[in-house]
Protein backbone atom coordinates (compact mmCIF):
# COMPACT_ATOMS: atom_id res chain seq x y z
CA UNK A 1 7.37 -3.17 6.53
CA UNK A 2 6.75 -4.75 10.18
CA UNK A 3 4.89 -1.86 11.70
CA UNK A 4 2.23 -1.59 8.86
CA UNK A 5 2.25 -5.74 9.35
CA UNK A 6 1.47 -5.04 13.00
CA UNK A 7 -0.70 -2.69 12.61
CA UNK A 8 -2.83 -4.54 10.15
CA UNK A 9 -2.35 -7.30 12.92
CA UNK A 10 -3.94 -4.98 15.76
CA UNK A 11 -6.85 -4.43 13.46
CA UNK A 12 -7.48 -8.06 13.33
CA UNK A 13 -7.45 -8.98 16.66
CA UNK A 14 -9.94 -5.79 17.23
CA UNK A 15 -12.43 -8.34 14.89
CA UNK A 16 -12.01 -10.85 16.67
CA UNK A 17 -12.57 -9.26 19.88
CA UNK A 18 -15.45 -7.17 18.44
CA UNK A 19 -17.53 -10.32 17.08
CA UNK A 20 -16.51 -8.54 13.92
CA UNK A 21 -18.21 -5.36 14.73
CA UNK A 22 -17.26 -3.11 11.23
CA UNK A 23 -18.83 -0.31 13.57
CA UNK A 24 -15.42 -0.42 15.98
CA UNK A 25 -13.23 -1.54 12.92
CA UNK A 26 -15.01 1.85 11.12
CA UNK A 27 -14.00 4.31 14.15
CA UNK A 28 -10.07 2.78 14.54
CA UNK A 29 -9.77 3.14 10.54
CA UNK A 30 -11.79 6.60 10.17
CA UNK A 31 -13.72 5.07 7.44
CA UNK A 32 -17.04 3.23 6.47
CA UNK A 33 -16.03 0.00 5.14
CA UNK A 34 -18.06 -0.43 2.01
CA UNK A 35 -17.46 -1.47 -1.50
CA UNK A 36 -14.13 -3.00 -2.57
CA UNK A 37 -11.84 -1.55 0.53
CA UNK A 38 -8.64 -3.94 0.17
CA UNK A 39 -6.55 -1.59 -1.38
CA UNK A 40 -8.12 1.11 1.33
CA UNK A 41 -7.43 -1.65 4.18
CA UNK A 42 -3.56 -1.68 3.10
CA UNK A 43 -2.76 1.75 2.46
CA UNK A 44 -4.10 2.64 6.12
CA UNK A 45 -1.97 0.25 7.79
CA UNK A 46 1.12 1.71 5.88
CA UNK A 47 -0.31 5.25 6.52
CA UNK A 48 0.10 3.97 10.24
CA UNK A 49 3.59 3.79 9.59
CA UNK A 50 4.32 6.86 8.29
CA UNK A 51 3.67 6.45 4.65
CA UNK A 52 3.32 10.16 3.50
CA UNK A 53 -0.03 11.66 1.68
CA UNK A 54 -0.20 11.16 -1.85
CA UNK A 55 0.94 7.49 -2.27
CA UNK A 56 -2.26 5.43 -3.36
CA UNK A 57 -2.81 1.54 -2.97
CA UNK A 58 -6.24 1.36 -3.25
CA UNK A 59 -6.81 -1.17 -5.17
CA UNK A 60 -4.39 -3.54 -7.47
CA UNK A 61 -4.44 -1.54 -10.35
CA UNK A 62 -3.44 1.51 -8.38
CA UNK A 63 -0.71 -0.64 -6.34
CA UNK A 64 0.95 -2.19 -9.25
CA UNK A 65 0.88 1.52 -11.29
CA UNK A 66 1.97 3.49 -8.23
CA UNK A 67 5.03 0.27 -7.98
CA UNK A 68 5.78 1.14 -11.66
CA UNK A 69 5.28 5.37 -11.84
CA UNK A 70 2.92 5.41 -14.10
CA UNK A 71 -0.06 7.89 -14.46
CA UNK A 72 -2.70 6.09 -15.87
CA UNK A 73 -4.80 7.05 -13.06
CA UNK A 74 -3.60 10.46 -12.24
CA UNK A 75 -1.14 9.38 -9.66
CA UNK A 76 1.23 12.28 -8.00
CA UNK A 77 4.60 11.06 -9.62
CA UNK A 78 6.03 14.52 -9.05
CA UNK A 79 7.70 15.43 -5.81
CA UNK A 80 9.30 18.69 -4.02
CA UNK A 81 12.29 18.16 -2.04
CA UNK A 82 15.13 20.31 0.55
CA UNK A 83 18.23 20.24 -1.27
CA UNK A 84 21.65 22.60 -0.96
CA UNK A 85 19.67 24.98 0.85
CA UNK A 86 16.94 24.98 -1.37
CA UNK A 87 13.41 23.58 -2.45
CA UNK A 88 13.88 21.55 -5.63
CA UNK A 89 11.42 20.13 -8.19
CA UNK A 90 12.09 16.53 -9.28
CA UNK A 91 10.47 13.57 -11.23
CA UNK A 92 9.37 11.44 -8.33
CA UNK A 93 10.91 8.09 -10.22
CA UNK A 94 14.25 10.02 -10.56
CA UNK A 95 14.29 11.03 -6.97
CA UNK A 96 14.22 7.60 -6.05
CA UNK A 97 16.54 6.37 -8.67
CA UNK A 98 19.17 9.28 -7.83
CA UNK A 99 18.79 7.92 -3.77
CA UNK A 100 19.05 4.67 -4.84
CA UNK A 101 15.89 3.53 -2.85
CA UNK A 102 13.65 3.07 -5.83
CA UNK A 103 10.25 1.45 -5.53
CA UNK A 104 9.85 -2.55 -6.74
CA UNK A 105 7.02 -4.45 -8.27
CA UNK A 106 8.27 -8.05 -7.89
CA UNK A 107 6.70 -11.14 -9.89
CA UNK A 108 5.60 -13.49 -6.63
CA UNK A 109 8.61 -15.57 -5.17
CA UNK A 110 7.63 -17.40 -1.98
CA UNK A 111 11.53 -17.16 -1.50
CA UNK A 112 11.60 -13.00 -1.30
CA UNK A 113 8.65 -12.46 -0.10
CA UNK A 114 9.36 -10.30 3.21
CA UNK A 115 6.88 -9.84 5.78
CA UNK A 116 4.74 -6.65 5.82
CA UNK A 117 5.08 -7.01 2.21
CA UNK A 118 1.81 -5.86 -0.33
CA UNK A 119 1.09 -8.73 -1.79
CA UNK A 120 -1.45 -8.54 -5.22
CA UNK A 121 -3.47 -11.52 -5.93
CA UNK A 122 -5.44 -10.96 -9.55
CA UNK A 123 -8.36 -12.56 -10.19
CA UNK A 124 -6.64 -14.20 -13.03
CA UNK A 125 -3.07 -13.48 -14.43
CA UNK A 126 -2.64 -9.76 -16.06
CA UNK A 127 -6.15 -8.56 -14.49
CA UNK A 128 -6.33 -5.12 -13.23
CA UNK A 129 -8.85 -6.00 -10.37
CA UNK A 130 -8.05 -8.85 -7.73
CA UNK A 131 -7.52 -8.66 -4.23
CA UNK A 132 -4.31 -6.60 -2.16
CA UNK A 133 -3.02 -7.87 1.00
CA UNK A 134 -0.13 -7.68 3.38
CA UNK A 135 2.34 -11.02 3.61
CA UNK A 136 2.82 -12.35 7.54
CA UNK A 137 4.42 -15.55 6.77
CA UNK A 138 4.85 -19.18 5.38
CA UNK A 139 3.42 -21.93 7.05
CA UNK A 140 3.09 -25.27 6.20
CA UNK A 141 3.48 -24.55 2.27
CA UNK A 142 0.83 -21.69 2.53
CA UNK A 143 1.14 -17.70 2.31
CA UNK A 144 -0.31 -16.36 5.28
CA UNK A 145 -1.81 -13.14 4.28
CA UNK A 146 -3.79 -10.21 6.14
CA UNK A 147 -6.25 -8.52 4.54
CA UNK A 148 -8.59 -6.32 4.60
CA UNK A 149 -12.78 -6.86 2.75
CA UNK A 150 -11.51 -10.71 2.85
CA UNK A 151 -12.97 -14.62 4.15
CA UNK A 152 -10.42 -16.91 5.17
CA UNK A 153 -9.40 -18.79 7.92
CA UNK A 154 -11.59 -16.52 10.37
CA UNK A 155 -14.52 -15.97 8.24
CA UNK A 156 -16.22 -12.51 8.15
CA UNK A 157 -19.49 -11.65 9.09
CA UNK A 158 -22.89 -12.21 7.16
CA UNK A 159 -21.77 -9.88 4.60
CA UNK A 160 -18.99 -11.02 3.43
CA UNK A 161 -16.37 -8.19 4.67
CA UNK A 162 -13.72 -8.30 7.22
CA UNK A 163 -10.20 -7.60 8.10
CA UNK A 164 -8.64 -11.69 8.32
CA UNK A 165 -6.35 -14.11 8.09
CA UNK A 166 -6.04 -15.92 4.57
CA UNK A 167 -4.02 -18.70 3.61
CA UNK A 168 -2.84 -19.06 -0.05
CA UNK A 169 -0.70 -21.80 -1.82
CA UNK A 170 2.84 -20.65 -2.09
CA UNK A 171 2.56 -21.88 -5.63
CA UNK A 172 -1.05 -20.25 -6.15
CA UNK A 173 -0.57 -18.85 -9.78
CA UNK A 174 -3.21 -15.96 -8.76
CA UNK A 175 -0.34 -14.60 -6.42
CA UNK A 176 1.29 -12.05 -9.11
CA UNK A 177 3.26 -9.64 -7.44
CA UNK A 178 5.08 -8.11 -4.27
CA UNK A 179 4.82 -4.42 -4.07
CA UNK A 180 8.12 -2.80 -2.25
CA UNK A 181 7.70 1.09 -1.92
CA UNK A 182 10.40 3.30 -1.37
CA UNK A 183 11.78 4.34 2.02
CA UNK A 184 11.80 7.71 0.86
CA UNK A 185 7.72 7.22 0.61
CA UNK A 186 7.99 7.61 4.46
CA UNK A 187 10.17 10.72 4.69
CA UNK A 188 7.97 13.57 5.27
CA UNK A 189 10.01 16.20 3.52
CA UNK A 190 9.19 15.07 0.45
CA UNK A 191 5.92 17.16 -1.18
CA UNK A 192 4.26 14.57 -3.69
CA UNK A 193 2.89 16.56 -6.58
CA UNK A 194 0.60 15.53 -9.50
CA UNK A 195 2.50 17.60 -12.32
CA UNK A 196 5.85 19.37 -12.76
CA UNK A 197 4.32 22.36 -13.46
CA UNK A 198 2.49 22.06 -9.64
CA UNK A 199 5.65 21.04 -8.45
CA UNK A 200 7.86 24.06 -9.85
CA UNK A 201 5.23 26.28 -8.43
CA UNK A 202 5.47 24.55 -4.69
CA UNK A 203 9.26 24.73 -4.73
CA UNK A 204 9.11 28.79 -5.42
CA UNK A 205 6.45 29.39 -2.62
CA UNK A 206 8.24 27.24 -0.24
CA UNK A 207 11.61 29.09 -1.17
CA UNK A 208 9.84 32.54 -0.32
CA UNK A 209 8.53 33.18 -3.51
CA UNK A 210 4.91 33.46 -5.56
């Protein structure tokens, strides 16, 4: 996903440029940056390409459940969609499936990896918190990742937060997973919904009815 890479990009060189002001970071992202904002960080960038409301990455638990459509944490894994002249209720997961553009939750491979890529670094194998970032590259054995609430090669400021550059070992057992979503999470005709019974109700009023 290049244009959520280079958007994360843009907001990088803003820190740089801005002595690592959050303030400026804060009114480009529409957001105070406090607490754990990784997942936050990532989701904006692919909101900045055109992911559509509804899909949540904010955090690694949330990535990795939204990757497998599951709703432990109330995710919308019900969607409304224009079909054959019609509005049509579906199971989000089967929507994708019946497209063939379903979302992936990889196991780390240094060899797949693709840029723009959310990458989910645990803070130790099968953790639920951790750290989310988006892959650039491979350079000299290292995954080059850009992140958001992160130190690495450009250190943030006093407190610890910033949007920067980090370079993990391609071979870093903490690296667990790539998250791949759907194309069709970027095609604004489809409603996300959090339960059929929401979604059946959206398709009639959209059709014309109550």
């Amino acid at each position: 996903m290049q244009t959520a890479l280079d958007f994360a990009l843009k907001c990088w060189r803003e820190n740089l440029r801005s002595g690592r002001d959050n303030a400026r970071l804060e009114a480009i992202l529409g957001r105070q940056l406090t607490g754990n904002w990784c997942g936050w960080f990532a989701q904006a960038c692919y909101r900045a390409a055109g992911l559509i409301p509804g899909v949540d990455l904010g955090s690694v638990y949330r990535c990795r459940e939204t990757a497998r459509y599951r709703d432990q944490c109330l995710l919308k894994l019900w969607c409304v969609v224009y079909s054959g002249g019609q509005w049509a209720p579906w199971k989000l997961k089967d929507y994708h499936k019946s497209e063939g553009q379903p979302r992936q939750l990889l196991p780390w491979d240094a060899a797949k990896v693709r840029p723009g890529d959310i990458i989910l670094h645990e803070s130790k194998p099968g953790a639920s918190t951790g750290h989310v970032a988006l892959y650039r590259t491979t350079t000299v054995g290292a995954a080059v990742l850009v992140g958001g609430n992160q130190q690495g090669h450009f250190p943030a400021g006093p407190d610890g937060r910033g949007i920067t550059q980090m370079g993990k070992g391609a071979a870093d057992p903490y690296l667990a997973w790539i998250v791949r979503l759907s194309p069709l999470d970027f095609d604004p005709g489809v409603k996300l919904c959090k339960t059929e019974a929401v979604a059946v109700k959206l398709a009639a009023w959209l059709d014309g009815g109550k």
